[in-house]
Each structure stands twice: as C-alpha cells, then as structure tokens.
N, C-alpha and C. Protein backbone atom coordinates (compact mmCIF):
# COMPACT_ATOMS: atom_id res chain seq x y z
N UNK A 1 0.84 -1.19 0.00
CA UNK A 1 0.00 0.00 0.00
C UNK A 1 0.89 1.25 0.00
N UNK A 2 0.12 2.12 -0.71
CA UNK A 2 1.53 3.77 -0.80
C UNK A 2 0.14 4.86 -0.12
N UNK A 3 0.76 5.54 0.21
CA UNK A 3 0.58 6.90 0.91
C UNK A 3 -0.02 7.68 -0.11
N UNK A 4 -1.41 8.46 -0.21
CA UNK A 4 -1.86 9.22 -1.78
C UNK A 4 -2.05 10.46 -0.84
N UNK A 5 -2.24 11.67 -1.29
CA UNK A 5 -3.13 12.53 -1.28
C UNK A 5 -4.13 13.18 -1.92
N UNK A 6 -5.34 13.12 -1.26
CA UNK A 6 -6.53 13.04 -2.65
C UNK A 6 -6.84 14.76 -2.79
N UNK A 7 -7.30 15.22 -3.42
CA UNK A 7 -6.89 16.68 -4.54
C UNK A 7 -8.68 16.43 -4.91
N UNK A 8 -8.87 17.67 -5.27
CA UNK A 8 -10.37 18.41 -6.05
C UNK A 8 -10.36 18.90 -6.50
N UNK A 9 -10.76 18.98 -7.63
CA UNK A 9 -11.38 20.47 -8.92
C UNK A 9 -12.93 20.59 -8.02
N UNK A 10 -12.81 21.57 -7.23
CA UNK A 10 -14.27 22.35 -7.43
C UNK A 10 -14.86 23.04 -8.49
N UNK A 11 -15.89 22.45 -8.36
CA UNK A 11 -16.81 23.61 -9.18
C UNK A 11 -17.01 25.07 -9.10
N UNK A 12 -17.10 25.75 -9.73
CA UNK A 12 -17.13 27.21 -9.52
C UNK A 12 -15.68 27.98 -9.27
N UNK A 13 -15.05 29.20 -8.74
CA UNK A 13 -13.83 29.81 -8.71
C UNK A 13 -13.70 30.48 -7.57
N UNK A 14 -12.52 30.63 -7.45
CA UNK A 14 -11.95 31.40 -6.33
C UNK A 14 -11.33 32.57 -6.88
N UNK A 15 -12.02 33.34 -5.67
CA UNK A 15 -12.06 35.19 -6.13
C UNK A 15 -11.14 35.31 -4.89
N UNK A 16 -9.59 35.99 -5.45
CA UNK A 16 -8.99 36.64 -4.22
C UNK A 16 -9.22 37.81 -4.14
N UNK A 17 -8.83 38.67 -2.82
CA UNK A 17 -9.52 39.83 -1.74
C UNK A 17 -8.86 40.77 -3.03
N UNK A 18 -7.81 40.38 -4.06
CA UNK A 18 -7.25 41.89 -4.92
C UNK A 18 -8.48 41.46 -5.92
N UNK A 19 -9.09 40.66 -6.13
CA UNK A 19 -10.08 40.43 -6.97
C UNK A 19 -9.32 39.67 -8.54
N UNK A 20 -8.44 38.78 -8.24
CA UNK A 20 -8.31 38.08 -9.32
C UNK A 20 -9.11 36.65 -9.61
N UNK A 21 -9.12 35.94 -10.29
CA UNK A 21 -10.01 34.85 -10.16
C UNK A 21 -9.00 33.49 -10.74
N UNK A 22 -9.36 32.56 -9.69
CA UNK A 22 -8.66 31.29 -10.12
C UNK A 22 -9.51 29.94 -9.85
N UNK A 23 -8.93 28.79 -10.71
CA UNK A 23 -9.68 27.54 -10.20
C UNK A 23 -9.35 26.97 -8.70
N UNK A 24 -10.29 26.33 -8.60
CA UNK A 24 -10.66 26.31 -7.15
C UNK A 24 -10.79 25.26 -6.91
N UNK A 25 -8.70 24.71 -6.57
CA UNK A 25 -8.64 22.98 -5.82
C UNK A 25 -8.64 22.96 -4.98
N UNK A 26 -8.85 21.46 -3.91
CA UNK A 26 -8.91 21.83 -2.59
C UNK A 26 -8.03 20.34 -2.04
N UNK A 27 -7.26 19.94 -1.48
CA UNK A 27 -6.61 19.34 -0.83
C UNK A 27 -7.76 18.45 0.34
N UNK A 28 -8.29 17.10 -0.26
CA UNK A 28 -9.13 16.59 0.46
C UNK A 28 -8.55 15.57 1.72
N UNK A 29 -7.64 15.12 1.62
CA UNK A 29 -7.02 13.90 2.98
C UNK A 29 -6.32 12.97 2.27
N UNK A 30 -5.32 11.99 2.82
CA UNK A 30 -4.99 11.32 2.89
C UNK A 30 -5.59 10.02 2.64
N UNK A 31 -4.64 8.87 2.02
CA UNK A 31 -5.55 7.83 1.68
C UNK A 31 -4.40 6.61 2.02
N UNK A 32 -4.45 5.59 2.14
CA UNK A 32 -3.28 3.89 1.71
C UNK A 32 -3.96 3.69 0.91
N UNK A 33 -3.80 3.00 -0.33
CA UNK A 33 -4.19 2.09 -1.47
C UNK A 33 -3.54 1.83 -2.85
N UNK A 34 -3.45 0.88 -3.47
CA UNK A 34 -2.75 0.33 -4.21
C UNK A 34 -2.17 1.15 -5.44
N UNK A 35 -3.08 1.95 -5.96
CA UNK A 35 -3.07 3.12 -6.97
C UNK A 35 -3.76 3.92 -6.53
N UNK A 36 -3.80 5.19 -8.01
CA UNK A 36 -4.53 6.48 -7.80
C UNK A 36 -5.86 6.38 -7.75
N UNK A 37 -6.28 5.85 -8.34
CA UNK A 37 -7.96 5.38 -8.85
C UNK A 37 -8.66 4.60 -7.66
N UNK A 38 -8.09 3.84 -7.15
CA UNK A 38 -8.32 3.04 -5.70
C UNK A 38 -8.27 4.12 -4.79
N UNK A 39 -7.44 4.91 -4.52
CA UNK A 39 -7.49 6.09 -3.58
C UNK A 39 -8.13 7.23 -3.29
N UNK A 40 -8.79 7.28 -4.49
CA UNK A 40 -10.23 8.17 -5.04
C UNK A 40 -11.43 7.45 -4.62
N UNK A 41 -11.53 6.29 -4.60
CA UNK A 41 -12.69 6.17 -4.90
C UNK A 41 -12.96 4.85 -3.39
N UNK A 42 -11.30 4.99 -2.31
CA UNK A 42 -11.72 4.68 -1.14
C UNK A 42 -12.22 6.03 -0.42
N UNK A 43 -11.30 7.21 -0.43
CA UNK A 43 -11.88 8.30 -0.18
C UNK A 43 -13.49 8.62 -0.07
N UNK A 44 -13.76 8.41 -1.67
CA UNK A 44 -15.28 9.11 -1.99
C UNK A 44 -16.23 7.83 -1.10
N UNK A 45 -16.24 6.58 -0.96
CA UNK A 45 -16.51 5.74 0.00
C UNK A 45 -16.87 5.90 1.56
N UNK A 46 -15.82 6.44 1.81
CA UNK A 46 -15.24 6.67 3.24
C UNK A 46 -14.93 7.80 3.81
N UNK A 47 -15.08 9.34 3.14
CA UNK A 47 -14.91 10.47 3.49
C UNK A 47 -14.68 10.89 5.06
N UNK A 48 -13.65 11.55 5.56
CA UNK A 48 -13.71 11.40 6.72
C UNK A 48 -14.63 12.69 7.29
N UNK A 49 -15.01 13.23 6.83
CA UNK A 49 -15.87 14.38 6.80
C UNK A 49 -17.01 14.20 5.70
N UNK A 50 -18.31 15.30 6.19
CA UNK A 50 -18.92 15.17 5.29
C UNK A 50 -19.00 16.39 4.10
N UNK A 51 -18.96 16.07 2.94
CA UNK A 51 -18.82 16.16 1.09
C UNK A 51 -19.94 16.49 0.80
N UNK A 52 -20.23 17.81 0.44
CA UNK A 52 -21.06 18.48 -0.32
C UNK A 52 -20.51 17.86 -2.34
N UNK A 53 -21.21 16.49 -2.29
CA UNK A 53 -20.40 16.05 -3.70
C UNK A 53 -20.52 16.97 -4.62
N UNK A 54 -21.85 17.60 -4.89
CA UNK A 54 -22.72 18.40 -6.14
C UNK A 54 -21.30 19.39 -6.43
N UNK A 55 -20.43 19.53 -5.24
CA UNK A 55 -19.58 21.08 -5.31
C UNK A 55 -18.12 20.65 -5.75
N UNK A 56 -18.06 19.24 -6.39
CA UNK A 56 -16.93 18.59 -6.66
C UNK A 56 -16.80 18.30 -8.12
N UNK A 57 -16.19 18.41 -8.90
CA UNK A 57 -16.13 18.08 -10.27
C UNK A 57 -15.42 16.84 -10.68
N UNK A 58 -14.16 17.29 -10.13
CA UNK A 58 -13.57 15.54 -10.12
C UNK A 58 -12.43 15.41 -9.02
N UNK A 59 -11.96 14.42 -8.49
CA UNK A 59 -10.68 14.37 -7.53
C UNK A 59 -10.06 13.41 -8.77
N UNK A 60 -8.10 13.61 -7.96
CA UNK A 60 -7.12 12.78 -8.73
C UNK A 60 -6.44 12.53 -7.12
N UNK A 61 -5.69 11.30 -7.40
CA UNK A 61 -4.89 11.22 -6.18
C UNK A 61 -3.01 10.95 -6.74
N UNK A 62 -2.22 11.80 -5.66
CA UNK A 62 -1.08 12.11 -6.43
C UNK A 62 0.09 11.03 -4.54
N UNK A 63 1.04 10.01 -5.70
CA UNK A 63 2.02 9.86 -4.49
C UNK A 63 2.33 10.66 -3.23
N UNK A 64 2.76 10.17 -2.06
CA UNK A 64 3.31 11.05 -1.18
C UNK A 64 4.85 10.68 -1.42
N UNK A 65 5.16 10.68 -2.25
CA UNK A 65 6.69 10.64 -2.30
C UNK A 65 7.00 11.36 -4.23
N UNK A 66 8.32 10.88 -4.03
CA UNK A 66 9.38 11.77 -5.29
C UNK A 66 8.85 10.69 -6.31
N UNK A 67 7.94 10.41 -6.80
CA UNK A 67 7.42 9.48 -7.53
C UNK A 67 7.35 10.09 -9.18
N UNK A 68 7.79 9.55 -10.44
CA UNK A 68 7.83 10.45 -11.82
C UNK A 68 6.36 10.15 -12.31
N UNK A 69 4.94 9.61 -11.54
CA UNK A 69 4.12 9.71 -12.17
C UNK A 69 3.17 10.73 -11.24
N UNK A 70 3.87 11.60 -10.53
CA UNK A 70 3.37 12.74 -9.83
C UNK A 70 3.85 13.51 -10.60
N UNK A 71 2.86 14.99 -10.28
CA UNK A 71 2.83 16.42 -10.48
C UNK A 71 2.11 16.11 -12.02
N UNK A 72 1.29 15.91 -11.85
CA UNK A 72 0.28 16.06 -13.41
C UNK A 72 -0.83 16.79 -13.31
N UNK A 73 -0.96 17.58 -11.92
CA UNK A 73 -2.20 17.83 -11.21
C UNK A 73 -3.68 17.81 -12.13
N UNK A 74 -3.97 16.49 -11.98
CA UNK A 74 -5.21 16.10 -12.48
C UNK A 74 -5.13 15.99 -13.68
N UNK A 75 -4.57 16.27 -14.41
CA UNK A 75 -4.32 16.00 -15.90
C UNK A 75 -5.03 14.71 -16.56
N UNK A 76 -4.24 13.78 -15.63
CA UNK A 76 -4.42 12.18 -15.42
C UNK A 76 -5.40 11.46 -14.60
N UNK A 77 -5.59 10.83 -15.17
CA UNK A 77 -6.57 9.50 -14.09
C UNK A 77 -7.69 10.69 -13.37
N UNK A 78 -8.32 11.65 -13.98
CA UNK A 78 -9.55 12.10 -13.27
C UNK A 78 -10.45 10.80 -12.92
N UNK A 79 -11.08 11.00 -11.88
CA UNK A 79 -12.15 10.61 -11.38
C UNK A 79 -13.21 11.34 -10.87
N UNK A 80 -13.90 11.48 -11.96
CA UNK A 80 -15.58 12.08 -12.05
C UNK A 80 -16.26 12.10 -11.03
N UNK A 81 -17.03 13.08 -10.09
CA UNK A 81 -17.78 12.38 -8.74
C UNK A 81 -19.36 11.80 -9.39
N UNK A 82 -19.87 12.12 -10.91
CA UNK A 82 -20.75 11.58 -11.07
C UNK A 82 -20.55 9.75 -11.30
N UNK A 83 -19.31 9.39 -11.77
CA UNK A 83 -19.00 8.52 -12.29
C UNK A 83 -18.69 7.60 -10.90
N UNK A 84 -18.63 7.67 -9.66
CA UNK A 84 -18.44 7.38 -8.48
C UNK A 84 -19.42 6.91 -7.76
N UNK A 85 -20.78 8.06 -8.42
CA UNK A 85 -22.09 7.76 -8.10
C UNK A 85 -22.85 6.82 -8.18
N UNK A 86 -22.49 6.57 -9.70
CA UNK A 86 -23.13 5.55 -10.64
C UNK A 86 -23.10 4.40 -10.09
N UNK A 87 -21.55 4.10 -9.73
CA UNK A 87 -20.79 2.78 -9.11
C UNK A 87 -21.32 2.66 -7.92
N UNK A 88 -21.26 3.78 -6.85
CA UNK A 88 -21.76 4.09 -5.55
C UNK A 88 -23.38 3.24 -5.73
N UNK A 89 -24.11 3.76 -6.68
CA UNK A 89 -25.64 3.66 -6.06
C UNK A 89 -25.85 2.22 -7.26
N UNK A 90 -24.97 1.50 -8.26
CA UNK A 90 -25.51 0.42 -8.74
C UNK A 90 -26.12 0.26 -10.47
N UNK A 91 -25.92 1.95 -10.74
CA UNK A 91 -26.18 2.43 -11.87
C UNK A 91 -26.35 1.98 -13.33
C-alpha cells in the first residue's frame, strides 16, 4: 500500500480579496491504497468528513513521495464524482 493525497477540482472559482479569479482545488485527505484510482474512490466511500459532492467536479490522487508519475495535477486519471455515483448507487 503507498501513501496518496486526494486533490479536487471544485466547481465554480476562487475570487482573491485583490479580486483576481482562479480555479478552485482543494486538498481533500490522505488515503493507503494500491493506486490512484483506488485512492479516489476509497476516499469518496469513506470520506472522513462530510462532502457536499454536487460542489466537486472531479478528484485525482497524487504519491506522497518523489514518484515520476506525480505532479500532473489532475491532468491524469480524473475521477468524475458523477461517475463514483453511478458505481456508488448500482447504476
């Protein structure tokens, strides 16, 4: 098992106080699991808090170490929160 940290594209933007505007990730927790895709989707499972999902677009989960298939931030292996759902409820 490796160490992930799971990552968000929110929906909608972040307005700073000078008034510029940027996308709006958010650093969701920590995960163990075998890959990235497994670590997403123990997360979205198991949230250790509760997830306003509707306000999530997609999470990626990135190594906790010097790993060369890190820093793609989300580029790669998105995982959809509708696509989570589907699986979630049997779809």
């Amino acid at each position: 098992m490796t160490s992930y940290i799971v990552l968000a594209a929110m929906k909608g933007r972040f307005f700073s106080d000078s008034g510029n505007i940027y996308d709006n990730f958010q650093m969701m927790g920590y995960v163990e699991a075998g890959n990235s895709k497994d670590a997403v989707t123990t997360f979205f499972e198991q949230p250790p808090f509760p997830i306003r999902w509707e306000d999530v677009a997609y999470l990626w989960a990135e190594h906790l170490s010097d790993h060369p298939g890190n820093r793609h931030y989300g580029d790669y292996d998105r995982v959809y929160v509708e696509e989570l759902r589907r699986r979630w409820e049997g779809v």
